[in-house]
N, C-alpha and C. Protein backbone atom coordinates (compact mmCIF):
# COMPACT_ATOMS: atom_id res chain seq x y z
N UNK A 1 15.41 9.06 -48.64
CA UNK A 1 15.39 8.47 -47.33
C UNK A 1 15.32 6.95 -47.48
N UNK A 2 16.40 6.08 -46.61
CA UNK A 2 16.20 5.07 -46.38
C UNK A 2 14.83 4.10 -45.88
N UNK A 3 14.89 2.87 -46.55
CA UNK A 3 13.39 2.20 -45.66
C UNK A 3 13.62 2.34 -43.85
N UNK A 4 14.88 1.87 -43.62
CA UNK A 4 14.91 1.80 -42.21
C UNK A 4 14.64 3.32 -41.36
N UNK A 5 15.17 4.17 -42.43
CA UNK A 5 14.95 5.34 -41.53
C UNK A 5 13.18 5.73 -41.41
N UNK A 6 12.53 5.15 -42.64
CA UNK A 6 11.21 5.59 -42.85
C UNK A 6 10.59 4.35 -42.18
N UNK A 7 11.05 2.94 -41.45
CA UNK A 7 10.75 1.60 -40.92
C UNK A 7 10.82 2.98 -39.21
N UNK A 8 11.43 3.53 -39.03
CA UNK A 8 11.85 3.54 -37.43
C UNK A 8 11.00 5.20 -37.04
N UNK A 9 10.73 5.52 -38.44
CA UNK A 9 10.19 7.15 -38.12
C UNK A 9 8.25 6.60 -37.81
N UNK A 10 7.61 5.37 -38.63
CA UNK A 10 6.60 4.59 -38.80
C UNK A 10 6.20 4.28 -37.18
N UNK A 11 7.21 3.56 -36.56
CA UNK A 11 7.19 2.76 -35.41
C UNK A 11 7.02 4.35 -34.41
N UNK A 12 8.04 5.16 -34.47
CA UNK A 12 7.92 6.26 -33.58
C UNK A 12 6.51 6.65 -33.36
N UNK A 13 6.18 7.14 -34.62
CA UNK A 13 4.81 7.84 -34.59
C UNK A 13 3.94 6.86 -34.23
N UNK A 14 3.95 5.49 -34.21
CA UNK A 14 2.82 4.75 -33.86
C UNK A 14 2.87 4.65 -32.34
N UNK A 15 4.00 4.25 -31.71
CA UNK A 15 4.46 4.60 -30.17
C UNK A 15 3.77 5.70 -29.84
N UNK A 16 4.18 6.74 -30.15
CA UNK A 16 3.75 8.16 -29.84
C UNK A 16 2.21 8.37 -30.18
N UNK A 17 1.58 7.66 -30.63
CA UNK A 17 -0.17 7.69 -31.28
C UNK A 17 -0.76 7.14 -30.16
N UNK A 18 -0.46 5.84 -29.83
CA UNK A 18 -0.90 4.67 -28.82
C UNK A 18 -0.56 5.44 -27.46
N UNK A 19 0.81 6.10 -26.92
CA UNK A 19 0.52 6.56 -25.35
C UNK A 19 -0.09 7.86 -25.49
N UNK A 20 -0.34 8.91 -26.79
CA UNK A 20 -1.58 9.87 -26.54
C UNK A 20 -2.39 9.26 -26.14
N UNK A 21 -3.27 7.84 -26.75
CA UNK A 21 -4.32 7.64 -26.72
C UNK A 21 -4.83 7.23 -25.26
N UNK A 22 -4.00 6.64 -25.03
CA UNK A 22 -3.93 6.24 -23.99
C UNK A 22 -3.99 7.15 -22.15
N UNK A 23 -3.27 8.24 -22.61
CA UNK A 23 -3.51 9.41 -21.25
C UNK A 23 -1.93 9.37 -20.83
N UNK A 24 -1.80 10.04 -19.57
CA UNK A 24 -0.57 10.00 -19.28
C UNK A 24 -0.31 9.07 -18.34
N UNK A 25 -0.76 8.25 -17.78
CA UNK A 25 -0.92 7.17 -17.30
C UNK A 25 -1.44 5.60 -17.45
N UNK A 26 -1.65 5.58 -18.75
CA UNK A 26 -1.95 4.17 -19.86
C UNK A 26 -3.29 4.04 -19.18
N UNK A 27 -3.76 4.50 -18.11
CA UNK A 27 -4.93 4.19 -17.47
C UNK A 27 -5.75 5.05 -16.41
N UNK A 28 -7.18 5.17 -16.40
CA UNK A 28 -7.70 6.26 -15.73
C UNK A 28 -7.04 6.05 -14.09
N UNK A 29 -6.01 5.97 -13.21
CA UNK A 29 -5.60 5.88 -11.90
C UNK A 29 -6.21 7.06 -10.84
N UNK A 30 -6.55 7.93 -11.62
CA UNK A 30 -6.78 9.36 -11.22
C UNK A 30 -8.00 9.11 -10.54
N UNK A 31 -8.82 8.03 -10.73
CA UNK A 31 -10.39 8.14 -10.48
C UNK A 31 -10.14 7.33 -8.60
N UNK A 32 -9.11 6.66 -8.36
CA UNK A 32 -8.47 6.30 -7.33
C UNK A 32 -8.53 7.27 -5.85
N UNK A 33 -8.44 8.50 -6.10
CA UNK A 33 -8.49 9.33 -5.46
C UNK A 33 -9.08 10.77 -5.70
N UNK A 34 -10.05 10.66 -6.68
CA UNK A 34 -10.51 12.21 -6.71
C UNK A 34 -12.05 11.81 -7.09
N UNK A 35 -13.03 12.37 -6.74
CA UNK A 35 -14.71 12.67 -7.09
C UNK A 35 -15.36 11.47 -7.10
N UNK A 36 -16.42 11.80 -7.58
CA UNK A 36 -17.55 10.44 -6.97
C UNK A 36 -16.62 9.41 -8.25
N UNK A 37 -16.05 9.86 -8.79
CA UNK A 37 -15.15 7.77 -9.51
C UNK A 37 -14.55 7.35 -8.74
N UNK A 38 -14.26 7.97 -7.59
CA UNK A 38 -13.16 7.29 -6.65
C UNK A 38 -13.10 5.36 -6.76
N UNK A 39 -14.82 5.46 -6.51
CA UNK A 39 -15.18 3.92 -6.48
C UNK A 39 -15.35 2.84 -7.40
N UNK A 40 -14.42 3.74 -9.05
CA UNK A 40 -14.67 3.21 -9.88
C UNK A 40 -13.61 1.96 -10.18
N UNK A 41 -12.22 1.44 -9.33
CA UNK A 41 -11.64 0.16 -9.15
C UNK A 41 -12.49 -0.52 -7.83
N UNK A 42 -13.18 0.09 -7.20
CA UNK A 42 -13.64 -0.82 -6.01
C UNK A 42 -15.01 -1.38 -6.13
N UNK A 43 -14.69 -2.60 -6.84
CA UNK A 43 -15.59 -3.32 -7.31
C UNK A 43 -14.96 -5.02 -6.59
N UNK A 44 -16.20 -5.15 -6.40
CA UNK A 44 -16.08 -6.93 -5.39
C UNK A 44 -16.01 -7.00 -4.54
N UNK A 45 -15.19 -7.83 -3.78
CA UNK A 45 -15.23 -7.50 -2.43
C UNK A 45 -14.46 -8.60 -1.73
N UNK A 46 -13.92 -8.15 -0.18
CA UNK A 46 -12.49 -9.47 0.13
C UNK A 46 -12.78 -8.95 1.38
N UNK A 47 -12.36 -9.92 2.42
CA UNK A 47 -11.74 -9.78 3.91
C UNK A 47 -10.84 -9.74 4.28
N UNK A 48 -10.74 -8.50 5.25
CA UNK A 48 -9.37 -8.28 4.97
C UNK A 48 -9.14 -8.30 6.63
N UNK A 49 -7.96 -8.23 6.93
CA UNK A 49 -7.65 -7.85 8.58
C UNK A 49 -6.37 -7.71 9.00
N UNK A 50 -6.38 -6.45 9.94
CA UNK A 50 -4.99 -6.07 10.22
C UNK A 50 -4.29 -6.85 10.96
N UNK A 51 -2.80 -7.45 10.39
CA UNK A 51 -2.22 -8.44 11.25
C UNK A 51 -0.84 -7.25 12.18
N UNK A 52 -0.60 -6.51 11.52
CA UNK A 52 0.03 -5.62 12.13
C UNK A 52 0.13 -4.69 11.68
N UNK A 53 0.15 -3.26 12.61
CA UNK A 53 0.34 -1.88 12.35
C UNK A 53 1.47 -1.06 12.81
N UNK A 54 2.04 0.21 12.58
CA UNK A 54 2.88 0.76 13.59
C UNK A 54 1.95 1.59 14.45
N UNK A 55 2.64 1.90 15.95
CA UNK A 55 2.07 2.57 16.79
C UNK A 55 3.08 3.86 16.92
N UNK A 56 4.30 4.18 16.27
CA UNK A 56 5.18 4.93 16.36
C UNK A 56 5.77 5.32 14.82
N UNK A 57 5.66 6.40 14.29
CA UNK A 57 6.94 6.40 12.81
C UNK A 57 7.50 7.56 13.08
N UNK A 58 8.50 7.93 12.54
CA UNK A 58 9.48 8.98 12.85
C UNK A 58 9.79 9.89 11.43
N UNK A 59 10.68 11.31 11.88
CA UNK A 59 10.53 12.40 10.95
C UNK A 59 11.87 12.06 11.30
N UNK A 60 12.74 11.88 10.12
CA UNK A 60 14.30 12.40 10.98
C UNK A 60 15.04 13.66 9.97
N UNK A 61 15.90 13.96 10.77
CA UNK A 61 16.31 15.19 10.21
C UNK A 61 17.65 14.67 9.15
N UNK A 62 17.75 15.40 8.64
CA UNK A 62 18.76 15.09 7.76
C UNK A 62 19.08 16.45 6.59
N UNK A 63 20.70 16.72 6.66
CA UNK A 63 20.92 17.88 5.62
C UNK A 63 21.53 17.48 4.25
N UNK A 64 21.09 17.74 3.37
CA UNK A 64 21.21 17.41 1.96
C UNK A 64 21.76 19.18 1.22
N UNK A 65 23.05 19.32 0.36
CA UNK A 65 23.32 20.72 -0.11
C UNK A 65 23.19 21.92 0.55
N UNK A 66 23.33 21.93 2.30
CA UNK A 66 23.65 23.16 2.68
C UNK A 66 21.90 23.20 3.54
N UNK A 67 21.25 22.61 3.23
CA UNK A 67 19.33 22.70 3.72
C UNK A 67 19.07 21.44 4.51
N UNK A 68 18.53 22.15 5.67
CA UNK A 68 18.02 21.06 6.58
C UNK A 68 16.43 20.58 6.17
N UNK A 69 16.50 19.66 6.38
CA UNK A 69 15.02 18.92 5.95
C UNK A 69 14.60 17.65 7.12
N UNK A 70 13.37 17.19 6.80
CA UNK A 70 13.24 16.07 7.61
C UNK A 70 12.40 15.05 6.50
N UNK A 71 12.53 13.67 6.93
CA UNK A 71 12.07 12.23 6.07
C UNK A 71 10.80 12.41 7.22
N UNK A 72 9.94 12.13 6.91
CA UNK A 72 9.06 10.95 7.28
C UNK A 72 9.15 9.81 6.52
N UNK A 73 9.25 9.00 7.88
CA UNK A 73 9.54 6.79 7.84
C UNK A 73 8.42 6.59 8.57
N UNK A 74 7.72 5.86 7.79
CA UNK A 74 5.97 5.15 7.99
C UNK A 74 6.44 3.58 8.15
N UNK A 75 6.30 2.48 9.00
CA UNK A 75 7.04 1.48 8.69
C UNK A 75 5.45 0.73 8.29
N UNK A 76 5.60 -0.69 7.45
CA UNK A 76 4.64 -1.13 6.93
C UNK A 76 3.22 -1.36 7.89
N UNK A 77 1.99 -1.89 7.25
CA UNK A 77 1.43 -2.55 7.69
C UNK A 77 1.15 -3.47 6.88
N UNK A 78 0.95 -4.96 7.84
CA UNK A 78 0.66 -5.95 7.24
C UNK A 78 -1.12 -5.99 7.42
N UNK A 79 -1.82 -6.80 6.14
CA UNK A 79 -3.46 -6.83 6.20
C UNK A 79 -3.21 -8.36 6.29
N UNK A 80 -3.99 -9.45 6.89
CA UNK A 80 -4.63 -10.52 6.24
C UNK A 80 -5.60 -10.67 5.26
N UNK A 81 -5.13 -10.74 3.92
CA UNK A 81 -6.30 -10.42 2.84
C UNK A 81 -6.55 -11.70 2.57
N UNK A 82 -7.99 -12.14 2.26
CA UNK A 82 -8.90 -13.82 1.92
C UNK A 82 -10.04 -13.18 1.15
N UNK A 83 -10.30 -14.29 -0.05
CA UNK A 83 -11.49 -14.33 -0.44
C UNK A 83 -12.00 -12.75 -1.34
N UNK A 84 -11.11 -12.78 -2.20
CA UNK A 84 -10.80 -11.35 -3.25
C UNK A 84 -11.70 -11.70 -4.09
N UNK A 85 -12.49 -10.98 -4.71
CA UNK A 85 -13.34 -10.71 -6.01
C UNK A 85 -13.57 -9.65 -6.57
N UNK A 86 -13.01 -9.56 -7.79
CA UNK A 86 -12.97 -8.28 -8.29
C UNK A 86 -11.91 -7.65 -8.39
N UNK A 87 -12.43 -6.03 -8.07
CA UNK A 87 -10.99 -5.18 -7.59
C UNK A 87 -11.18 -4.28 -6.60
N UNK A 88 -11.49 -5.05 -5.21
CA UNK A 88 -11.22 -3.74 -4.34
C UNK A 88 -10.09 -3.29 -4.17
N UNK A 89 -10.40 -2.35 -3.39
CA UNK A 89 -9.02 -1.33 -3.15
C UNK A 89 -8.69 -1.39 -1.90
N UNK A 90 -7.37 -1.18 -1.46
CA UNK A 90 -6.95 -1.09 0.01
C UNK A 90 -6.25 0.35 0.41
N UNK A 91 -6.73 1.04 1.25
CA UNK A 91 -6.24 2.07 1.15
C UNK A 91 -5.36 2.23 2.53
N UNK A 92 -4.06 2.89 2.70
CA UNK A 92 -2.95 2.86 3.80
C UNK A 92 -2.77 4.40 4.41
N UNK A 93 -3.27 5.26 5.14
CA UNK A 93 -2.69 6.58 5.46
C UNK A 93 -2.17 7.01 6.46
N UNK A 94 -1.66 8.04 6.55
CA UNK A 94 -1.34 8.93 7.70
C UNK A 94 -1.48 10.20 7.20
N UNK A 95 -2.16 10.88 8.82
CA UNK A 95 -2.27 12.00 8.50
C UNK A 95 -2.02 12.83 10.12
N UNK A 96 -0.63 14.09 9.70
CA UNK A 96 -0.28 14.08 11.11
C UNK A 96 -0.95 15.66 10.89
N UNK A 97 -1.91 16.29 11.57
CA UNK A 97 -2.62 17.31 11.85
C UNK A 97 -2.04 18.34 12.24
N UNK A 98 -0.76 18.60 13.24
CA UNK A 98 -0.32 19.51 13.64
C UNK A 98 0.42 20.17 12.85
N UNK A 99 1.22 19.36 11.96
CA UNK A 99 2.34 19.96 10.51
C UNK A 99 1.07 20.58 9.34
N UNK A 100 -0.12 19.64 9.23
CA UNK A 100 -0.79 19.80 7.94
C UNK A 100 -0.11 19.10 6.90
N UNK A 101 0.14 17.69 7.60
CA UNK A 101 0.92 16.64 5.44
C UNK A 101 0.04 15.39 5.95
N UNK A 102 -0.02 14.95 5.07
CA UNK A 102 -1.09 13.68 5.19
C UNK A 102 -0.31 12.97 3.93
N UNK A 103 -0.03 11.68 3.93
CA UNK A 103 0.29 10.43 3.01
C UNK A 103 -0.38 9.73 3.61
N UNK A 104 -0.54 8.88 2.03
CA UNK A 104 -1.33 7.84 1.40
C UNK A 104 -1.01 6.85 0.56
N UNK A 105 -1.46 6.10 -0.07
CA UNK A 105 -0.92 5.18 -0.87
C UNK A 105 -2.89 4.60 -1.11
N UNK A 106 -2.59 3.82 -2.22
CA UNK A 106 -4.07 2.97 -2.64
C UNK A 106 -3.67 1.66 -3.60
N UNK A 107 -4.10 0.70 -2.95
CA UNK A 107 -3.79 -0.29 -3.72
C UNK A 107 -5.25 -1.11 -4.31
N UNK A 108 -5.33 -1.24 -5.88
CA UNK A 108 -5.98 -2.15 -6.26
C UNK A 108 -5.83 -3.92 -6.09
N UNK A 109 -6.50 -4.95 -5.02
CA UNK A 109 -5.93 -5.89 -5.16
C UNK A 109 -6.64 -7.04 -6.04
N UNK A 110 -6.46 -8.52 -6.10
CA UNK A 110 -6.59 -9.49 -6.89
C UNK A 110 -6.66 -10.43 -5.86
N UNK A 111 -7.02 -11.35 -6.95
CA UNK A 111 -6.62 -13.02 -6.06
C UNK A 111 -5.30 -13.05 -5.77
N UNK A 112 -4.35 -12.43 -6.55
CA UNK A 112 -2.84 -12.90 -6.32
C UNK A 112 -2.13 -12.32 -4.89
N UNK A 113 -3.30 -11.58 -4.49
CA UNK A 113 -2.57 -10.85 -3.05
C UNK A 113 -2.80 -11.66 -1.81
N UNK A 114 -3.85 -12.59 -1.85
CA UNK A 114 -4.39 -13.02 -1.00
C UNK A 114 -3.31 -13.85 0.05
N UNK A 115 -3.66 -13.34 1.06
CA UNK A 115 -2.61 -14.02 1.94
C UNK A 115 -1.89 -12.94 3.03
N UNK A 116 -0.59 -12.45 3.48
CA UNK A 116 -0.55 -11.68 3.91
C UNK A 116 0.14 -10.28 2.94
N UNK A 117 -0.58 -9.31 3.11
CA UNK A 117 -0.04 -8.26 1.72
C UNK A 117 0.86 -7.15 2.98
N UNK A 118 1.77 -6.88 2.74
CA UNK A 118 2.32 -5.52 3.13
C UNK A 118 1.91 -4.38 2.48
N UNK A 119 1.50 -3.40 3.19
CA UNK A 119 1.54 -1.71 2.64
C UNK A 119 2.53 -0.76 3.13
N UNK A 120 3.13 0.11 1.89
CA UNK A 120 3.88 0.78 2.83
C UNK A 120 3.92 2.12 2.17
N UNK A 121 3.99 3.26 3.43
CA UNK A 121 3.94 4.50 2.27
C UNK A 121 5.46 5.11 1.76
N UNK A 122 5.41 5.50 0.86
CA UNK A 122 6.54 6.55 0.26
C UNK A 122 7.13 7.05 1.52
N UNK A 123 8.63 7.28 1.39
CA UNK A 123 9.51 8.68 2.45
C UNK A 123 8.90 9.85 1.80
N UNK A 124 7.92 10.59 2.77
CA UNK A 124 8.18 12.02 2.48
C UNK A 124 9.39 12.97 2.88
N UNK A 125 9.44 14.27 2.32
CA UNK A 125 10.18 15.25 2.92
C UNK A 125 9.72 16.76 3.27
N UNK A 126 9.49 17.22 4.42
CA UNK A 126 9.10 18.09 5.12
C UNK A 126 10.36 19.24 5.37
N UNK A 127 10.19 20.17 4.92
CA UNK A 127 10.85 21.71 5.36
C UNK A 127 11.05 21.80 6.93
N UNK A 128 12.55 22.32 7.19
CA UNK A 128 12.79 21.89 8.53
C UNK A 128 11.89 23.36 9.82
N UNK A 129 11.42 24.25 8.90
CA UNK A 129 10.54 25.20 9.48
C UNK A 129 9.34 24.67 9.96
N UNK A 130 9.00 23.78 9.45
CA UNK A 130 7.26 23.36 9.86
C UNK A 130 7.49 22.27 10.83
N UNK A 131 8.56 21.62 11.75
CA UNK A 131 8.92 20.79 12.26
C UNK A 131 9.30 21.71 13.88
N UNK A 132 8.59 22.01 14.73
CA UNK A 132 8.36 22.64 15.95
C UNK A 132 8.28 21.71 17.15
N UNK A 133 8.08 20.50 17.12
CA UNK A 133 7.91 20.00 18.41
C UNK A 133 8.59 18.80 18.38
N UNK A 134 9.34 17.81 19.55
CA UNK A 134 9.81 16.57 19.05
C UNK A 134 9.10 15.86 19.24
N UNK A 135 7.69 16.06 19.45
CA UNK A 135 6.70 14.78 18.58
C UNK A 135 5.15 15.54 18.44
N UNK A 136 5.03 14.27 17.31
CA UNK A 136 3.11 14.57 17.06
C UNK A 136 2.37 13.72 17.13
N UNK A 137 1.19 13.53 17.24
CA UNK A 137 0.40 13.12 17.01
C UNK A 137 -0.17 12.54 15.96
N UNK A 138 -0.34 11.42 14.96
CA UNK A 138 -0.99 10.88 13.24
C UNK A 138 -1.78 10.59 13.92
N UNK A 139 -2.82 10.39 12.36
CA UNK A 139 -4.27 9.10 12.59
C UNK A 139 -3.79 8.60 11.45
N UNK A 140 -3.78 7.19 11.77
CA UNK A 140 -2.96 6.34 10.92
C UNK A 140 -4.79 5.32 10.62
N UNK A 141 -4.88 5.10 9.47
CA UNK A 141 -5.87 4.34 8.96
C UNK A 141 -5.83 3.53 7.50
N UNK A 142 -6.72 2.37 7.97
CA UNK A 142 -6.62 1.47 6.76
C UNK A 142 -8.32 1.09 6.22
N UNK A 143 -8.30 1.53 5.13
CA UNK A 143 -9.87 1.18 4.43
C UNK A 143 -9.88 0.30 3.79
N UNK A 144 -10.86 -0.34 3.47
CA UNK A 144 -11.21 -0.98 2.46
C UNK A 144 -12.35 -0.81 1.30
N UNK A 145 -12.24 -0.28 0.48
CA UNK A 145 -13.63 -0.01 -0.36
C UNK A 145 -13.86 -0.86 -1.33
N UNK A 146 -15.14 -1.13 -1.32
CA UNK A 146 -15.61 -2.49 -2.29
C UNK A 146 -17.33 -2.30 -2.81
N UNK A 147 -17.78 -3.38 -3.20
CA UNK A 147 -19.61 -3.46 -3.17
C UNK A 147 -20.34 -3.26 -1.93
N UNK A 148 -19.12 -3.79 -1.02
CA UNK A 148 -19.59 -3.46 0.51
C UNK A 148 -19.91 -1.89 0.98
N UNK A 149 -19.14 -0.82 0.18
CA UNK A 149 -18.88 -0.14 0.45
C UNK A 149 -17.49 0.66 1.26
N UNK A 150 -17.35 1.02 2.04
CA UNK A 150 -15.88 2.21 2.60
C UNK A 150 -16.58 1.48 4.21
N UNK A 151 -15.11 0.31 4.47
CA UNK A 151 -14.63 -0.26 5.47
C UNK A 151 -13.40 0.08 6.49
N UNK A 152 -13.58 0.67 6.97
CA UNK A 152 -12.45 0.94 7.85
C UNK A 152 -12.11 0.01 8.90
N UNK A 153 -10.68 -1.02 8.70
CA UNK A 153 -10.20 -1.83 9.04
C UNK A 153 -9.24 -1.40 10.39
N UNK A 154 -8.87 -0.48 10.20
CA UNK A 154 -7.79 -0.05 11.41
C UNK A 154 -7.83 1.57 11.30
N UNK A 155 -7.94 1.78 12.75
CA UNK A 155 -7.73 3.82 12.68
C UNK A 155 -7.46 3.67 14.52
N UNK A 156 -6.28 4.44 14.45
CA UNK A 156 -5.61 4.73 15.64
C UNK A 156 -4.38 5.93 15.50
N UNK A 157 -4.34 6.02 16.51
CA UNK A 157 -3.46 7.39 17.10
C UNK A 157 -2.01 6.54 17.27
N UNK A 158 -1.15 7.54 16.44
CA UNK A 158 0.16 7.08 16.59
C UNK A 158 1.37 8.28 16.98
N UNK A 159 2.52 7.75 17.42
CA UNK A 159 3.33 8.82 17.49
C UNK A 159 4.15 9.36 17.10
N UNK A 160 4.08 10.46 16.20
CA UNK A 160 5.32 10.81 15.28
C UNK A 160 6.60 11.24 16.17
N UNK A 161 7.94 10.54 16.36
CA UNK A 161 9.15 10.74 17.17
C UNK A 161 9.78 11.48 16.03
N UNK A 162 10.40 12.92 16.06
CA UNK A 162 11.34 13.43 15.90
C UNK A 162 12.82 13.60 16.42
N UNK A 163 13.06 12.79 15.25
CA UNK A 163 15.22 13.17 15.40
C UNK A 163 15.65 13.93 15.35
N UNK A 164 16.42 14.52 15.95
CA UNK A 164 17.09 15.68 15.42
C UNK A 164 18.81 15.77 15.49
């Protein structure tokens, strides 16, 4: 065997050593949303404030290979974030009760966010069976968790409009 081949088989296995070690995510993220670690990035603490929210997001329908489905479109919210220390977290949801789907998103922030930050969640996709009415009801909410503790910045009733 060549050096290079035994130079590139060296490097593999060391690659492959370092992201075992590491987890499947280079980093514990998991503690973000599950058991009492939840609070283990929400450390410090910042002011934050909602400069804008939606009061409306929509499911639209759409057929992809023969199957009807629907998107949920969450459109952003903007926070006024000042005065960051540490790493709190900002957390963005919806949760529409009548289907049973709830999205989320969680952001760790910094000094570098400070100013106005957008959040925005992922397009979900919903089975066109669980989609019964042309609208619902979310509770759309924004937290903040820190030293302060679990801040809730914004929570209101919004209206999910279905396309069809």
């Amino acid at each position: 065997m060549n050096r290079t081949h035994v130079a590139g088989a060296v490097l593999l296995a060391a690659c492959f050593g370092v992201a075992l070690a590491a987890g499947p995510y280079g980093a514990d993220i998991r503690s973000l949303t599950t058991g009492e670690d939840r609070n283990a990035y929400a450390t410090g603490t910042m002011d934050a404030t909602v400069l804008d929210a939606p009061d409306t997001v929509r499911l639209d329908r759409y057929t992809e290979n023969g199957t009807t489905r629907y998107r949920l479109l969450v459109p952003a919210a903007t926070v006024g974030v000042a005065n960051v220390s540490g790493r709190p977290v900002l957390t963005y949801k919806l949760r529409i009760g009548g289907i049973g789907h709830t999205r989320g998103t969680a952001h760790v922030l910094s000094e570098a966010q400070e100013g106005e930050f957008r959040t925005t969640l992922d397009a979900s996709t919903l089975a066109a069976e669980r989609i019964e009415s042309d609208a619902y009801t979310g509770d759309l909410t924004l937290v903040v968790r820190s030293d302060r503790g679990t801040q809730r910045i914004h929570e209101a009733n919004v209206t999910v409009q279905v396309t069809r």
